[in-house]
C-alpha atoms as a PDB file:
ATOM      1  CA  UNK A   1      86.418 158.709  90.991  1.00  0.00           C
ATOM      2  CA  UNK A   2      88.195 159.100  93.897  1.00  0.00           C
ATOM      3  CA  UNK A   3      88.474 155.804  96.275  1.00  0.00           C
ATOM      4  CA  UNK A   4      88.840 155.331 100.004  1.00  0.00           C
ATOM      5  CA  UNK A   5      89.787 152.810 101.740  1.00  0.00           C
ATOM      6  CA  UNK A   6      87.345 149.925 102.964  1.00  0.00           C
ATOM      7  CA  UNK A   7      86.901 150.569 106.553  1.00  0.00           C
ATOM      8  CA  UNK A   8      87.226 147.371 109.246  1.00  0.00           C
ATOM      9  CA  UNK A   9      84.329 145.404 109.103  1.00  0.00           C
ATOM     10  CA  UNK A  10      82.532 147.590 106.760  1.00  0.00           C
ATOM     11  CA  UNK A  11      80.064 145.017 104.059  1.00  0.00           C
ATOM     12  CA  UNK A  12      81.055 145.144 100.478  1.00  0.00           C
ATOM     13  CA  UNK A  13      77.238 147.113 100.002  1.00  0.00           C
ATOM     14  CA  UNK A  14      78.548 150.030 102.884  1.00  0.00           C
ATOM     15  CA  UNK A  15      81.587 150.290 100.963  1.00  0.00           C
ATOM     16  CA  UNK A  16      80.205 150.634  97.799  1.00  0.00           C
ATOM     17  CA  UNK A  17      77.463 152.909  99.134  1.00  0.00           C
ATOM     18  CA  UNK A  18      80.187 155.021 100.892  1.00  0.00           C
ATOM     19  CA  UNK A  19      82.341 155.712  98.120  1.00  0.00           C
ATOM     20  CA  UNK A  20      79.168 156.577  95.542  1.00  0.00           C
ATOM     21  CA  UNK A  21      77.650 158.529  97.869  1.00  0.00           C
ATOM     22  CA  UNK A  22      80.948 160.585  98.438  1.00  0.00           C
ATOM     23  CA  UNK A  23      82.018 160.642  94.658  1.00  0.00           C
ATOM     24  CA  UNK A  24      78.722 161.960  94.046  1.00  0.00           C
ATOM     25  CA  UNK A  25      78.858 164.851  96.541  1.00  0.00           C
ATOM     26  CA  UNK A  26      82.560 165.543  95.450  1.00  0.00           C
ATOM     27  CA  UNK A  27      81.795 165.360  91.700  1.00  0.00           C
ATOM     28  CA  UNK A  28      83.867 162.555  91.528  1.00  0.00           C
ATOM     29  CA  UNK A  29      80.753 160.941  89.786  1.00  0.00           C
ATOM     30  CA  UNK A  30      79.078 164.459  87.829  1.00  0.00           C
ATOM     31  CA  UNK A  31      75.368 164.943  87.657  1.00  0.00           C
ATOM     32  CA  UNK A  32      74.227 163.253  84.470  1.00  0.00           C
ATOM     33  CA  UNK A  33      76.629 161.096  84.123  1.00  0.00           C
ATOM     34  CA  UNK A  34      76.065 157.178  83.152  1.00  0.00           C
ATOM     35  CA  UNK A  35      77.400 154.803  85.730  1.00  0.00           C
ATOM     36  CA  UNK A  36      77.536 151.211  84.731  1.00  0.00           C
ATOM     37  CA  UNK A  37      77.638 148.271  87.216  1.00  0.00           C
ATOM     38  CA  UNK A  38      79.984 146.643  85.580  1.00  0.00           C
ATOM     39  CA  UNK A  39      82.211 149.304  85.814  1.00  0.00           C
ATOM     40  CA  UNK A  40      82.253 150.531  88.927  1.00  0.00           C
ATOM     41  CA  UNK A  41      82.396 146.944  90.442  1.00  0.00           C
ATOM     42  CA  UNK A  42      85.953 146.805  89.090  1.00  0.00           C
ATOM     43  CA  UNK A  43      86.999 149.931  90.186  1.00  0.00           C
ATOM     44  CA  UNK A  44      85.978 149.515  93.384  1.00  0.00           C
ATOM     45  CA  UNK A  45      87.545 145.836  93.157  1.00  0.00           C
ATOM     46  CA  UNK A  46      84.160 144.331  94.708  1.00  0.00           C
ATOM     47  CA  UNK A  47      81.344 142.078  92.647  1.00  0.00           C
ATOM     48  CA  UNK A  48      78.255 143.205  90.431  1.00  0.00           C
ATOM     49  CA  UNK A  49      75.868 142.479  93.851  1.00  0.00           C
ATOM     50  CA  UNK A  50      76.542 144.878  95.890  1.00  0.00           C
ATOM     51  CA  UNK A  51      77.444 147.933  93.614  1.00  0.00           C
ATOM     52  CA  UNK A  52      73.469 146.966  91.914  1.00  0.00           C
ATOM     53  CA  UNK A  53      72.416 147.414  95.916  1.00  0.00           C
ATOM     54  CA  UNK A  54      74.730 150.448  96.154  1.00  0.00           C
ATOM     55  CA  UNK A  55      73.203 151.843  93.308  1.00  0.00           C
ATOM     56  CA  UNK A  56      69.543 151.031  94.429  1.00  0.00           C
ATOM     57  CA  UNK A  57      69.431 152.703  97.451  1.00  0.00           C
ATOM     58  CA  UNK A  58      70.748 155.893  95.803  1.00  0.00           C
ATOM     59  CA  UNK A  59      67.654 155.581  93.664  1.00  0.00           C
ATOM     60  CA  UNK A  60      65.733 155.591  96.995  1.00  0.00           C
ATOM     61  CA  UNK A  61      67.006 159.287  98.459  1.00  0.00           C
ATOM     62  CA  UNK A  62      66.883 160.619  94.692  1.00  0.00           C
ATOM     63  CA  UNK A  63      70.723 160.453  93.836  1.00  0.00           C
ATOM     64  CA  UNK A  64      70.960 158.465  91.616  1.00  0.00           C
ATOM     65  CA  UNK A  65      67.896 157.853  88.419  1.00  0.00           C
ATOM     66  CA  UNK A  66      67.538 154.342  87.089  1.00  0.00           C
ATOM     67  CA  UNK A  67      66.159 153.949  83.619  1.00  0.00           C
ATOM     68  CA  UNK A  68      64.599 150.564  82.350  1.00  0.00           C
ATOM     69  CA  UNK A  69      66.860 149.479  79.250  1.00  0.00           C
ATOM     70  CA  UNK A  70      68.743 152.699  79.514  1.00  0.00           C
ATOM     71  CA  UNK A  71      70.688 152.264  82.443  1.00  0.00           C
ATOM     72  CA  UNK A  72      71.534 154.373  85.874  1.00  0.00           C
ATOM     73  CA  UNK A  73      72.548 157.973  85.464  1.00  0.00           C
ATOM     74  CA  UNK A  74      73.505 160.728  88.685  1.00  0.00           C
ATOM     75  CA  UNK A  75      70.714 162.973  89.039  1.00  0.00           C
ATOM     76  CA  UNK A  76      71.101 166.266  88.517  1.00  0.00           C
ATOM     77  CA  UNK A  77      71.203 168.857  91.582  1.00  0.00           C
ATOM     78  CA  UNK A  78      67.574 169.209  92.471  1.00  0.00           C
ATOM     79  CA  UNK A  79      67.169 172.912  95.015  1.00  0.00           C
ATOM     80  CA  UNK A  80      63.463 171.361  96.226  1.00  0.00           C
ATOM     81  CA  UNK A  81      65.114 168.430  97.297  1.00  0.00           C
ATOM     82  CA  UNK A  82      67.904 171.144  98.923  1.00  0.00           C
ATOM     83  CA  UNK A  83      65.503 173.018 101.061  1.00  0.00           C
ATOM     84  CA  UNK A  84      64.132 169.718 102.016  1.00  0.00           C
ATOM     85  CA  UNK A  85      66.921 168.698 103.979  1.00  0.00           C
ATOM     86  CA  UNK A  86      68.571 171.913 104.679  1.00  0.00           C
ATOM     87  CA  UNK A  87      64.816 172.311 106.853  1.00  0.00           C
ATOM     88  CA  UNK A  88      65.663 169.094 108.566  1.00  0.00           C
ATOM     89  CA  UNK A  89      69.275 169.695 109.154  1.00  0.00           C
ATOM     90  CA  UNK A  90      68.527 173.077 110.650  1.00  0.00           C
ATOM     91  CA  UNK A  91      65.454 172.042 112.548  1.00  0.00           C
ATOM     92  CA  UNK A  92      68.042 169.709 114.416  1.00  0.00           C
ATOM     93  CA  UNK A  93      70.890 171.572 114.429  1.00  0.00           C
ATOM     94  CA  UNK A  94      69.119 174.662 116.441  1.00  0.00           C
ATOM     95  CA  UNK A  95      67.879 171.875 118.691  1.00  0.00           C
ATOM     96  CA  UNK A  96      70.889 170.303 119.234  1.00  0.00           C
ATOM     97  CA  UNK A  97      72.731 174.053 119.882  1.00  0.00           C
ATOM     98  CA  UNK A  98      69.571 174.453 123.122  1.00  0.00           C
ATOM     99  CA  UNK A  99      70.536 171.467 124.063  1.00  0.00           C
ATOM    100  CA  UNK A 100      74.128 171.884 124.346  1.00  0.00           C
ATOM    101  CA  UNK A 101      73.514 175.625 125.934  1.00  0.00           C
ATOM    102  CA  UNK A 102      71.130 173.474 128.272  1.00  0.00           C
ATOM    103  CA  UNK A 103      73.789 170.641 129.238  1.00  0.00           C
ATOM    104  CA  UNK A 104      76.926 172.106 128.904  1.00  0.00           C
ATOM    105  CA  UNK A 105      79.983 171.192 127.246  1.00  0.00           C
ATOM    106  CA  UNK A 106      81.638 168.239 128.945  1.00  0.00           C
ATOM    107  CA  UNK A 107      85.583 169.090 129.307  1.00  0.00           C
ATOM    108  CA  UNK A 108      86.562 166.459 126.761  1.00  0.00           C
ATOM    109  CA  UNK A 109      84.209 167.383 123.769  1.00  0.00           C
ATOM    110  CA  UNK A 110      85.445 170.877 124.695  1.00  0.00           C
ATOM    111  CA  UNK A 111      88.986 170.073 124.117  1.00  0.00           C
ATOM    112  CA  UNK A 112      88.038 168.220 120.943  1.00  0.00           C
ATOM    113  CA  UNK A 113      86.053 171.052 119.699  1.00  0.00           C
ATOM    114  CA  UNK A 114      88.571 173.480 120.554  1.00  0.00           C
ATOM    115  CA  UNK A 115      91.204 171.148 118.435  1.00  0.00           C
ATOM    116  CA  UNK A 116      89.155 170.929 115.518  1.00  0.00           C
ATOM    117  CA  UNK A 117      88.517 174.778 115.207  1.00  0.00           C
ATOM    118  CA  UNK A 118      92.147 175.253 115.186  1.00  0.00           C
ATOM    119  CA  UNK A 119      92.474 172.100 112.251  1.00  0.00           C
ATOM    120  CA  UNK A 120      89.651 174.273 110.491  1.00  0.00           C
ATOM    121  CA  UNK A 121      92.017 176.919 110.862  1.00  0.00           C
ATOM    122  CA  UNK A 122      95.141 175.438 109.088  1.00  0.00           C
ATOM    123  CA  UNK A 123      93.534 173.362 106.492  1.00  0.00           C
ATOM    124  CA  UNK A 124      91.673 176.769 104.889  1.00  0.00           C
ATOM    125  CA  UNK A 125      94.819 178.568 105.290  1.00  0.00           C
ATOM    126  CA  UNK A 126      96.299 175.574 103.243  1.00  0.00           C
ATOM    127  CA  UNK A 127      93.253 176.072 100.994  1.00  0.00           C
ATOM    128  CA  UNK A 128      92.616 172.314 101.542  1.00  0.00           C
ATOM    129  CA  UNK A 129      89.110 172.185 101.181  1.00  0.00           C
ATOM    130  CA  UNK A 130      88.607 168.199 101.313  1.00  0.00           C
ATOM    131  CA  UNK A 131      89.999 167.995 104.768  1.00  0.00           C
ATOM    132  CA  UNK A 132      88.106 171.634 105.546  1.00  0.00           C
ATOM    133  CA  UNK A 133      85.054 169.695 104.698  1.00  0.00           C
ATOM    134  CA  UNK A 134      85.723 166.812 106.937  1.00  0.00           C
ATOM    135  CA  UNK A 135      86.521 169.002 110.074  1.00  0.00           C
ATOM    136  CA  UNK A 136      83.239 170.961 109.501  1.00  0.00           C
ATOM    137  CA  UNK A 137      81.361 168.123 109.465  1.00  0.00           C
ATOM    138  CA  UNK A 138      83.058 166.707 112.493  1.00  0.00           C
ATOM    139  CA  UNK A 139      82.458 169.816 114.168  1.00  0.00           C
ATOM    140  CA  UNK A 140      78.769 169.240 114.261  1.00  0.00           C
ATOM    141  CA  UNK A 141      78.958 165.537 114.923  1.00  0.00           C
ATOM    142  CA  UNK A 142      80.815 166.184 117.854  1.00  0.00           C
ATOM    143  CA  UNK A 143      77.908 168.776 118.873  1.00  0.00           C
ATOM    144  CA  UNK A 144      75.557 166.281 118.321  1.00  0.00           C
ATOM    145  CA  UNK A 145      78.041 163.567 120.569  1.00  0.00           C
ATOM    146  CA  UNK A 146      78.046 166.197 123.472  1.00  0.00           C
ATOM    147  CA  UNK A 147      73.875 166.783 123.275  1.00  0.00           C
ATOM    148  CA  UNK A 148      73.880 162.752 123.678  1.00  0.00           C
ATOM    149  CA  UNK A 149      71.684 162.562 120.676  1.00  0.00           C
ATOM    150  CA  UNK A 150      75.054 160.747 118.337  1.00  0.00           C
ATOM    151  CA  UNK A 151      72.669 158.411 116.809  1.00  0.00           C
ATOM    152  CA  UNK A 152      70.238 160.925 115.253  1.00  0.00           C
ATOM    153  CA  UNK A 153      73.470 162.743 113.789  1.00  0.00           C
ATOM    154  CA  UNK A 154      73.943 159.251 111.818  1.00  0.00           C
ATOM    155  CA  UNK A 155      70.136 159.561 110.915  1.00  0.00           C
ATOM    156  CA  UNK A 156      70.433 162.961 109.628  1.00  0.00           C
ATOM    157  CA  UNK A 157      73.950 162.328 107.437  1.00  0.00           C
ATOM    158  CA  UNK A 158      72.280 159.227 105.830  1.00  0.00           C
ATOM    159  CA  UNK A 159      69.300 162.522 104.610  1.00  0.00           C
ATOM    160  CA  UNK A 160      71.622 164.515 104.149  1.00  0.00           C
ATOM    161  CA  UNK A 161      73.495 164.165 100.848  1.00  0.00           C
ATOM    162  CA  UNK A 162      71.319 166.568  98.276  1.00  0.00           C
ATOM    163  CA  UNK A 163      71.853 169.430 101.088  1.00  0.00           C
ATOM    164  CA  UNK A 164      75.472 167.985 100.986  1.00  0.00           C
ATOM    165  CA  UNK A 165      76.373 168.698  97.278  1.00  0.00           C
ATOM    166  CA  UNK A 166      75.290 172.276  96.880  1.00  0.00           C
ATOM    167  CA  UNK A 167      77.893 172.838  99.928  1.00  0.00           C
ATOM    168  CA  UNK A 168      80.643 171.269  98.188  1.00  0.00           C
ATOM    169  CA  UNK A 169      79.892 173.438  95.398  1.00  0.00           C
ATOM    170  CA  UNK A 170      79.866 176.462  96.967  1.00  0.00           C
ATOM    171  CA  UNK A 171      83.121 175.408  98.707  1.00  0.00           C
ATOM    172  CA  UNK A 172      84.897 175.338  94.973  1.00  0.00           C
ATOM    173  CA  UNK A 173      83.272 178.508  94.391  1.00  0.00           C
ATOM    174  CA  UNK A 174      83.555 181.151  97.218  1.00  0.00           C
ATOM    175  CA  UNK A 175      86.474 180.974  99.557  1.00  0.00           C
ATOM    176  CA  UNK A 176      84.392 180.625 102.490  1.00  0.00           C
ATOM    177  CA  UNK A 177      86.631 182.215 105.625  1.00  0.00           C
ATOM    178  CA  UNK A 178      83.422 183.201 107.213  1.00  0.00           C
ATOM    179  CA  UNK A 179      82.720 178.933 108.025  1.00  0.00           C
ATOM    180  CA  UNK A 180      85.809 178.973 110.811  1.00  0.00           C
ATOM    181  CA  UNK A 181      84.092 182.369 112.640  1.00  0.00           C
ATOM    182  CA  UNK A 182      80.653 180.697 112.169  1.00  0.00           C
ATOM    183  CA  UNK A 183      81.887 177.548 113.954  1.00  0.00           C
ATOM    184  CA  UNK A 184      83.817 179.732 116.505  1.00  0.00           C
ATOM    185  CA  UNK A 185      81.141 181.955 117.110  1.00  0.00           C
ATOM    186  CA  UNK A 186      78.401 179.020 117.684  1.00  0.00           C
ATOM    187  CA  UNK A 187      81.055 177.319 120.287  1.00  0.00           C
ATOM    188  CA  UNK A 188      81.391 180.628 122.519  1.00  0.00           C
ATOM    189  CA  UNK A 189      77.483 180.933 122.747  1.00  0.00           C
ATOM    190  CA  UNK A 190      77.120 177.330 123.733  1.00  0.00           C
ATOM    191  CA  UNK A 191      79.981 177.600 126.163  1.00  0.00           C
ATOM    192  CA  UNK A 192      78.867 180.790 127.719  1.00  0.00           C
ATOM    193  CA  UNK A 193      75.103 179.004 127.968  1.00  0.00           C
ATOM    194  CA  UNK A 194      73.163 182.111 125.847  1.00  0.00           C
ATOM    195  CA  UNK A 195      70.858 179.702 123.959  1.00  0.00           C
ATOM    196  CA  UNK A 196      68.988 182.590 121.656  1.00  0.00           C
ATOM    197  CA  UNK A 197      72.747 183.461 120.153  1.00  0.00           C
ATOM    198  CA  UNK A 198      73.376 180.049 120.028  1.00  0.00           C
ATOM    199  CA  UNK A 199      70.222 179.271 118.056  1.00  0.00           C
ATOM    200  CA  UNK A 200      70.098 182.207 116.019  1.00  0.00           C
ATOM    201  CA  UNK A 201      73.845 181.719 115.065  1.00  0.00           C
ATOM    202  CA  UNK A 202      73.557 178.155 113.829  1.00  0.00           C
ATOM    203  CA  UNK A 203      70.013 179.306 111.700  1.00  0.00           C
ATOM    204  CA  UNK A 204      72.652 181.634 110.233  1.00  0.00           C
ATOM    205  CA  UNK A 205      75.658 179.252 109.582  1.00  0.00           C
ATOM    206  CA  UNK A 206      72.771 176.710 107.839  1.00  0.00           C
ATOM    207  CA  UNK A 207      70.861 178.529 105.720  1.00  0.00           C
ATOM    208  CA  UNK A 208      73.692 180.610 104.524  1.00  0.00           C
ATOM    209  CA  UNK A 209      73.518 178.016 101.217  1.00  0.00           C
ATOM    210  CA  UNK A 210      71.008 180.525  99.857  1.00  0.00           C
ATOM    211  CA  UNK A 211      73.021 183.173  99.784  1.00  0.00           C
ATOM    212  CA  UNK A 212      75.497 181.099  97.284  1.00  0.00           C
ATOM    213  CA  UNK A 213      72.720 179.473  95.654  1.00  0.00           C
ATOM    214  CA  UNK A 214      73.000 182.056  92.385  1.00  0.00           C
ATOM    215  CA  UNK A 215      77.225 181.584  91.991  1.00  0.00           C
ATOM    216  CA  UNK A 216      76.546 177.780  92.345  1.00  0.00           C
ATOM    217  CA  UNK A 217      74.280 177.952  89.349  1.00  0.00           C
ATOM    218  CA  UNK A 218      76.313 180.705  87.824  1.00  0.00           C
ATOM    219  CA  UNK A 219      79.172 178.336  87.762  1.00  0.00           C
ATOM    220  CA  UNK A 220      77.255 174.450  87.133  1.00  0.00           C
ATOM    221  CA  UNK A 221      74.288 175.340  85.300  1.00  0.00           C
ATOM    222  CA  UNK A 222      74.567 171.842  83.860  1.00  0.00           C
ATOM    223  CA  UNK A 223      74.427 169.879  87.050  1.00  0.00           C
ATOM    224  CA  UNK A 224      70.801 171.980  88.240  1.00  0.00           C
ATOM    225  CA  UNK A 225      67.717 170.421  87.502  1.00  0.00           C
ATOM    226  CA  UNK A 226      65.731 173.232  85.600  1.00  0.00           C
END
C-alpha cells in the first residue's frame, strides 16, 4: 500500500479515507482482498477509530464490502456502478465545457492550463503514469475552478472513485497518447468559444472508457464483478 503524507489539518478519518480510497483506485489495496483494521491502523500509524470510519464510508459508495463475522474485503470492479458515474461525470463535464465556452477563460486559469498540458506532456513521455494521472485530473478541476462551480468538482470526486478505477486500469494497459490531444483539443474549443466542439469533444474524452472496457477485463478478469 502505498502512503502519502497527512496533509495540514487533515482529521485522522480524511487521512485514512484518503489513502484507502487512493490505494484502492491504484491497486495498492486489490479487489477481493481482506483488509483488517488492525492492520491498516498501524500502517497508516493512526488508531483502530478512524480506519473502522474510513472503512465504513467505503461501504457506503460500494468500495469496500463488510461481512458480519467475516470481516471487510475490496469489492470487486462493478461496470453498472461504472456507467453510473461515468453518466454523472459526463453530464457535468459537458456542462462545465458550455460554461467555460460561455465565460471565457480568465488569463490566469489559462496560463495554468496551458502549464499543465505541457506537464501532461513530459510526464507520458517519461511514461510516469502516477503523476500523468494527477495532471489529468487537475486539468479538469481547474475547468471546473474557471466555470466557478469548484465546489461541485469536490462533489463529483467524492462519486467518483468506481469510474476512477477502470481509468487507472486502462492507464496500465494501453499507452494512452491520445489523453494529452484530448485535453489539448477540449482547451482550443473553449478558448476559441465553439461550445458544440467543446461539448462534443469532452463526450468523447469521457466515455472513451468503453472503448478499453474489453482489454481491462482481458487483462483483470479477477478484479470484475461477473
Amino acid at each position: 500500500m502505498q502512503i502519502s503524507e497527512r496533509e495540514a489539518r487533515e482529521s485522522a478519518r480524511d487521512f485514512a479515507m484518503r489513502v484507502l480510497k487512493d490505494n484502492i483506485i491504484h491497486l495498492g489495496l486489490e479487489p477481493g482482498s481482506m483488509v483488517s483494521e488492525q492492520e491498516l491502523a498501524a500502517e497508516l500509524g493512526l488508531s483502530r477509530g478512524p480506519v473502522r470510519e474510513a472503512l465504513i464510508e467505503l461501504a457506503k459508495v460500494k468500495m469496500v464490502e463488510v461481512y458480519p463475522q467475516r470481516g471487510s474485503f475490496i469489492s470487486p470492479v462493478d461496470y453498472e456502478l461504472v456507467e453510473e458515474a461515468c453518466f454523472m461525470r459526463e453530464t457535468l463535464e459537458i456542462a462545465v465545457a458550455e460554461r467555460c465556452c460561455q465565460m471565457g477563460v480568465a488569463p490566469s486559469h489559462l496560463t495554468s492550463l496551458r502549464e499543465n498540458l505541457n506537464l501532461q506532456q513530459f510526464y507520458f513521455e517519461g511514461d510516469n503514469t502516477r503523476k500523468f494521472w494527477e495532471l489529468d485530473n487537475e486539468f479538469h478541476r481547474l475547468l471546473f475552478l474557471n466555470a466557478g462551480v469548484l465546489r461541485i468538482h469536490t462533489l463529483m470526486s467524492s462519486m467518483n472513485a468506481h469510474f476512477d478505477r477502470v481509468r487507472a486500469m486502462a492507464l496500465s494497459v494501453i499507452k494512452k497518447s491520445k489523453l494529452v490531444e484530448d485535453h489539448q483539443l477540449i482547451l482550443e474549443a473553449i478558448v476559441s468559444g465553439d461550445k458544440n466542439a467543446a461539448k462534443s469533444l469532452m463526450h468523447r474524452h469521457l466515455t472513451s472508457y468503453q472503448i478499453d472496457k474489453q482489454a481491462v477485463c482481458e487483462k483483470y478478469p479477477q478484479y470484475i464483478k461477473q
